[in-house]
N, C-alpha and C. Protein backbone atom coordinates (compact mmCIF):
# COMPACT_ATOMS: atom_id res chain seq x y z
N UNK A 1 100.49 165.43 -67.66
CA UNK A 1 100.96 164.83 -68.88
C UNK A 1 102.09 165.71 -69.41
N UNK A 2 103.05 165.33 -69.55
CA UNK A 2 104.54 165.76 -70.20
C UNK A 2 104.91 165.27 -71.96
N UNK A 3 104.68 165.95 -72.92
CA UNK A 3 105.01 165.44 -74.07
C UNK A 3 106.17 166.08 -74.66
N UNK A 4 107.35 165.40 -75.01
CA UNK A 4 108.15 166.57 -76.24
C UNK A 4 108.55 165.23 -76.94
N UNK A 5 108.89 166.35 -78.44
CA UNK A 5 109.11 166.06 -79.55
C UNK A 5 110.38 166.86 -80.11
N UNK A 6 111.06 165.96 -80.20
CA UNK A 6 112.22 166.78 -81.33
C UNK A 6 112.28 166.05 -82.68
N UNK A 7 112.53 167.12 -83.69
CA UNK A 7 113.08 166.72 -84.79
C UNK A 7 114.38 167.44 -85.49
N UNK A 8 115.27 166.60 -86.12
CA UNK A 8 116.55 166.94 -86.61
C UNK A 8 117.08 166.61 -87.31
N UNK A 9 117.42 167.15 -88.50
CA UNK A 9 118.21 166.56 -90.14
C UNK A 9 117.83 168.04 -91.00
N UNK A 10 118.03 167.65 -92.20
CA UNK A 10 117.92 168.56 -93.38
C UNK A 10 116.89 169.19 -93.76
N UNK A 11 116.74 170.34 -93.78
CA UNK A 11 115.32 171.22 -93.89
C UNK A 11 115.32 171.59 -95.13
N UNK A 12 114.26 171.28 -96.28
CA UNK A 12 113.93 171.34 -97.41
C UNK A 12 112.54 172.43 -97.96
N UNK A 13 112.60 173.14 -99.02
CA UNK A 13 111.29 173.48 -98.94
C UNK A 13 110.20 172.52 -99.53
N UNK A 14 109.24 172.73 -99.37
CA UNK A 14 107.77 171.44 -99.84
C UNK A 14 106.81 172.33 -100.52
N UNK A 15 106.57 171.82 -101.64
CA UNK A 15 106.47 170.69 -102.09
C UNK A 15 107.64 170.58 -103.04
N UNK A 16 108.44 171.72 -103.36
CA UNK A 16 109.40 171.88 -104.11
C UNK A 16 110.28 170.58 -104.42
N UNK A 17 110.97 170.55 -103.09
CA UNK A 17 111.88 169.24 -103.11
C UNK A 17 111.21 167.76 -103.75
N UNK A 18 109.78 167.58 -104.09
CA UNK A 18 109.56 166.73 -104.84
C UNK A 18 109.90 166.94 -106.51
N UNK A 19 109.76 167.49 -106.46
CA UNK A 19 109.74 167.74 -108.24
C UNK A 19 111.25 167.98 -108.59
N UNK A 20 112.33 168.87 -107.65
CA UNK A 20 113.42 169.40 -107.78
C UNK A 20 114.37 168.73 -107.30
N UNK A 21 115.95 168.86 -107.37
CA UNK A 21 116.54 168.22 -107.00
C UNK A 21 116.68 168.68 -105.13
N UNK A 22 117.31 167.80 -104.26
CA UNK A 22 117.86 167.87 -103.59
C UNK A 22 118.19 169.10 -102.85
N UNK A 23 119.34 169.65 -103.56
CA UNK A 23 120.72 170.43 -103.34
C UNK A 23 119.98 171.59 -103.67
N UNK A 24 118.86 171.80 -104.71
CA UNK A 24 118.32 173.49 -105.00
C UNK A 24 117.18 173.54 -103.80
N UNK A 25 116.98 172.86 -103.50
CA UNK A 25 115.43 173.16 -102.36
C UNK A 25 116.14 172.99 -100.85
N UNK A 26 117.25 173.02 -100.66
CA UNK A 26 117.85 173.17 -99.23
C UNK A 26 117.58 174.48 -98.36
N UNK A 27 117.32 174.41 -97.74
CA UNK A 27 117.16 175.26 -96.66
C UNK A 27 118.28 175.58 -95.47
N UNK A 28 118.29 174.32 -94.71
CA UNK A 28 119.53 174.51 -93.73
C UNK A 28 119.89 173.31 -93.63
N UNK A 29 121.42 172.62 -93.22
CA UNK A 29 122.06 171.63 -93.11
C UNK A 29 121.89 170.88 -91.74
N UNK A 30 121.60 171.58 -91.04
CA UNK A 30 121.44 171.19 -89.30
C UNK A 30 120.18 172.02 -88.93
N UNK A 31 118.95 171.24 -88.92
CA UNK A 31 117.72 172.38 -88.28
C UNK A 31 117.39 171.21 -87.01
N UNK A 32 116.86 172.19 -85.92
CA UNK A 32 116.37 171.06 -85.13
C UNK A 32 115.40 171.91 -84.46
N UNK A 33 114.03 171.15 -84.03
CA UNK A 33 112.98 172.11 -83.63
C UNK A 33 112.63 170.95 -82.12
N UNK A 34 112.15 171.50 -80.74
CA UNK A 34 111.54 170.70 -79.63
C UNK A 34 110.74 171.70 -79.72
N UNK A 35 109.16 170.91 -79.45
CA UNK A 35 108.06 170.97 -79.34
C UNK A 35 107.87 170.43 -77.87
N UNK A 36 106.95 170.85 -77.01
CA UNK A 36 106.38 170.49 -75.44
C UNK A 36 105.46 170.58 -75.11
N UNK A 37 104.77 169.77 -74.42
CA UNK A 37 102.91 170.11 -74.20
C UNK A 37 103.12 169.34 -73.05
N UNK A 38 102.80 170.36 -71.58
CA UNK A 38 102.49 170.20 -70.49
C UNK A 38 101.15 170.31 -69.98
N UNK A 39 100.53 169.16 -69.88
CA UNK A 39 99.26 169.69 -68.79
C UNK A 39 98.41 169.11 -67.99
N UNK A 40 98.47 169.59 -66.64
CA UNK A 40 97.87 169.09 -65.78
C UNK A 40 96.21 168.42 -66.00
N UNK A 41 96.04 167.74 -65.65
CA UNK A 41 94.82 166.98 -66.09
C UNK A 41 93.93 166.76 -66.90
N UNK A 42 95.04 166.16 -68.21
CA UNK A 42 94.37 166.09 -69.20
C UNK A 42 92.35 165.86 -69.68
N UNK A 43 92.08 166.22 -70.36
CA UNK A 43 90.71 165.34 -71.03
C UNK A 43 90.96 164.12 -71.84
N UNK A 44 90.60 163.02 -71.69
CA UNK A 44 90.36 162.37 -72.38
C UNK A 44 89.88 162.75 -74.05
N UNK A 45 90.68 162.63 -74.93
CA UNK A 45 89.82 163.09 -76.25
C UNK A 45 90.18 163.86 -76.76
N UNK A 46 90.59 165.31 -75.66
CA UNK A 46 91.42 166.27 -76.10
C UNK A 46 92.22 166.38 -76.81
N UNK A 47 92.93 167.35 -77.61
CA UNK A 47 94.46 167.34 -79.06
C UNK A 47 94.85 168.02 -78.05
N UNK A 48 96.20 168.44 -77.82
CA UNK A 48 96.49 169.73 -77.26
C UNK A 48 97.93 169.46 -78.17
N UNK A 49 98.24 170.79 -78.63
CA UNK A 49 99.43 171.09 -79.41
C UNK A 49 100.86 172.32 -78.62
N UNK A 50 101.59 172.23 -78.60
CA UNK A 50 102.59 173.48 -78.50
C UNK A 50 102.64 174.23 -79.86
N UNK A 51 101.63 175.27 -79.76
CA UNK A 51 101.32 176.07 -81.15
C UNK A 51 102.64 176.84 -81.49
N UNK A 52 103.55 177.10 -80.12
CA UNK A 52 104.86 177.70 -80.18
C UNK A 52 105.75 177.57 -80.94
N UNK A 53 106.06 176.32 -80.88
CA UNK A 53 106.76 175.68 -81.97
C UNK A 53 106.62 174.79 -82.92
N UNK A 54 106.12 174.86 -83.69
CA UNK A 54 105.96 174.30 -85.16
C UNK A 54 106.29 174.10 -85.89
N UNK A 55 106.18 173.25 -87.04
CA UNK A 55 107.07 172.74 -87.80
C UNK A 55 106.73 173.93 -89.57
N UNK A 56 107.01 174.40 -90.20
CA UNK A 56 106.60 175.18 -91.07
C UNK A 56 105.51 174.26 -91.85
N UNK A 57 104.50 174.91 -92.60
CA UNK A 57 103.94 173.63 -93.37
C UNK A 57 104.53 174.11 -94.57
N UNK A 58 105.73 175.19 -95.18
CA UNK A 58 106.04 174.51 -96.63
C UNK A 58 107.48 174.18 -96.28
N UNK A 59 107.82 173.36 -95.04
CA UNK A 59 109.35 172.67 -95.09
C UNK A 59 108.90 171.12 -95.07
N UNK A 60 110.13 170.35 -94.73
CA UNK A 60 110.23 168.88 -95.05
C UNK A 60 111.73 169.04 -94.17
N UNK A 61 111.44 167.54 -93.16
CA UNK A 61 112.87 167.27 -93.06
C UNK A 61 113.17 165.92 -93.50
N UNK A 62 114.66 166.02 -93.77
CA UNK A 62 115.18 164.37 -93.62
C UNK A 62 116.06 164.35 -92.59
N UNK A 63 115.72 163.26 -92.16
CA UNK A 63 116.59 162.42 -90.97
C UNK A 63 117.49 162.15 -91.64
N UNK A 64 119.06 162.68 -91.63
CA UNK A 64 120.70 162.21 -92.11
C UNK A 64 121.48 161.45 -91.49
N UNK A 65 121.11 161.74 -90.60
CA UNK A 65 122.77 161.14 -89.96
C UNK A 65 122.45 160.40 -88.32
N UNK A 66 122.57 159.10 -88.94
CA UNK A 66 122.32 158.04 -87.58
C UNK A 66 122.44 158.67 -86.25
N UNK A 67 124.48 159.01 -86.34
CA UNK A 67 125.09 159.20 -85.13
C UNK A 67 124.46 160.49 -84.16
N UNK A 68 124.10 161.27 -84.97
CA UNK A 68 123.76 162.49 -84.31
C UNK A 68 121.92 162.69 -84.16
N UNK A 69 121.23 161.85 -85.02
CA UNK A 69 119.91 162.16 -84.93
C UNK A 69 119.53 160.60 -84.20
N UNK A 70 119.69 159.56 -84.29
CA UNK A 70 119.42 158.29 -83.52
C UNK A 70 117.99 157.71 -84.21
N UNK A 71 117.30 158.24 -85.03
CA UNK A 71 116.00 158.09 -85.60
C UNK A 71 115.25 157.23 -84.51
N UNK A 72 115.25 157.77 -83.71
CA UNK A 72 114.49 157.24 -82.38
C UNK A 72 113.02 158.19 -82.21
N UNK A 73 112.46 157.63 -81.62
CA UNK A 73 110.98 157.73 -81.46
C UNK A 73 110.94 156.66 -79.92
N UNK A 74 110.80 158.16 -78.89
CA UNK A 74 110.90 157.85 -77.79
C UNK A 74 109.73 158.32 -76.39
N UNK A 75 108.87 157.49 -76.10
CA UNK A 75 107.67 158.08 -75.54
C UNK A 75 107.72 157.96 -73.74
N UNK A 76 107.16 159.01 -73.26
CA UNK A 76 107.56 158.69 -71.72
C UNK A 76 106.16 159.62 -71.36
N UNK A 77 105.06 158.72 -70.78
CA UNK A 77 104.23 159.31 -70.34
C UNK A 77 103.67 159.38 -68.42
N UNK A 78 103.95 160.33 -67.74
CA UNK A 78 103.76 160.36 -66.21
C UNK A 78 102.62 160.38 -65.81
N UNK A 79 101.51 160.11 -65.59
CA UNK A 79 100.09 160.54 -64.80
C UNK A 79 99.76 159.95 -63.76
N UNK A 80 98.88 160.83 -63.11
CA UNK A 80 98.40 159.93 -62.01
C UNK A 80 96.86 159.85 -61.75
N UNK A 81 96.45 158.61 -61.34
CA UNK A 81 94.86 158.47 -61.32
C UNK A 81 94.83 157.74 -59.98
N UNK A 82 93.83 158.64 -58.90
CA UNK A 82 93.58 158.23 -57.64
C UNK A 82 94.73 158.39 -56.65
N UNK A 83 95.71 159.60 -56.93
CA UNK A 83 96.59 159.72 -56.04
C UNK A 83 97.65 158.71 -56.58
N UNK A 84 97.50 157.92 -57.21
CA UNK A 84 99.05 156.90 -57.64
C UNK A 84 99.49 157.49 -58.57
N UNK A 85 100.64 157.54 -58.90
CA UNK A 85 101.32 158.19 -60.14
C UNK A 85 102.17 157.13 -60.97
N UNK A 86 102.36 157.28 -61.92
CA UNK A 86 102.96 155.83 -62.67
C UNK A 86 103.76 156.52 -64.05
N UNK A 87 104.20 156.25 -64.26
CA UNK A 87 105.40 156.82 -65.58
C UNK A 87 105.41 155.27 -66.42
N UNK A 88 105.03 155.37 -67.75
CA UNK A 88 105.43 154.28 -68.75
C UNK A 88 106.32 154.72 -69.73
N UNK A 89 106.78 154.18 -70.47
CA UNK A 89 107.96 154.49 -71.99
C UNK A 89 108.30 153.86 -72.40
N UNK A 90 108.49 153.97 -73.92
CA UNK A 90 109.01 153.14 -74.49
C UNK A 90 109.71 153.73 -76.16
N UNK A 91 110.27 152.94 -76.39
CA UNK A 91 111.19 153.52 -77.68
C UNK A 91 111.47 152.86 -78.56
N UNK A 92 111.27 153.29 -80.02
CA UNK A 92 111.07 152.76 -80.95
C UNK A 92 112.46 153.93 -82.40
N UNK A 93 112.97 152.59 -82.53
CA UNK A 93 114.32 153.40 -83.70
C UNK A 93 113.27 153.45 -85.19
N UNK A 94 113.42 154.21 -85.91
CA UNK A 94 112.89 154.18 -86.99
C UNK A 94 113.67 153.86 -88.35
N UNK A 95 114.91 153.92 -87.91
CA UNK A 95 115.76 153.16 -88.61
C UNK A 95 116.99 152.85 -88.05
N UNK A 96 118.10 152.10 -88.38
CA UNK A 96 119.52 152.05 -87.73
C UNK A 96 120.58 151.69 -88.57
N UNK A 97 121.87 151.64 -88.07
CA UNK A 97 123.24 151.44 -88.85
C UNK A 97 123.11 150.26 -89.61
């Protein structure tokens, strides 16, 4: 099983940026974090996380900018059961132009 995750836009602190404006709770203008979880024969049931890279729990991002972030949500999973191997995917925009 092969999983990654990226995320990319405006890094805010949390819970701050609720109460505050915008522009005072900024953090960085361009953050982008990939996350990966490789592993050979999964369990059924199992979580498995990339503890490596994480997302902070007092940030927040926003997704900005179409052209460069695509707000895509894109899944591609490889396994094999009984010697066959099979790859599915599929992709889902979370928003667009």
């Amino acid at each position: 099983m092969t999983v990654n995750y990226e995320t990319a836009g405006e890094l805010y602190r949390y819970p701050d940026c609720i109460d505050q404006s915008l522009s005072s709770t900024k953090v960085q203008d361009y953050y982008y974090k990939k996350s990966s979880i490789v592993k050979s024969n999964p369990t059924k049931g199992t979580v498995y996380i990339d503890g490596n890279n994480t997302m902070p729990l007092d940030r927040v991002v926003l997704l900005t900018d179409y052209f460069d972030h695509g707000g895509l949500i894109y899944l591609k999973l490889t396994y094999s059961v009984n010697g066959n191997t099979r790859t599915d995917d599929r992709s889902y925009y979370v928003y667009s132009k």
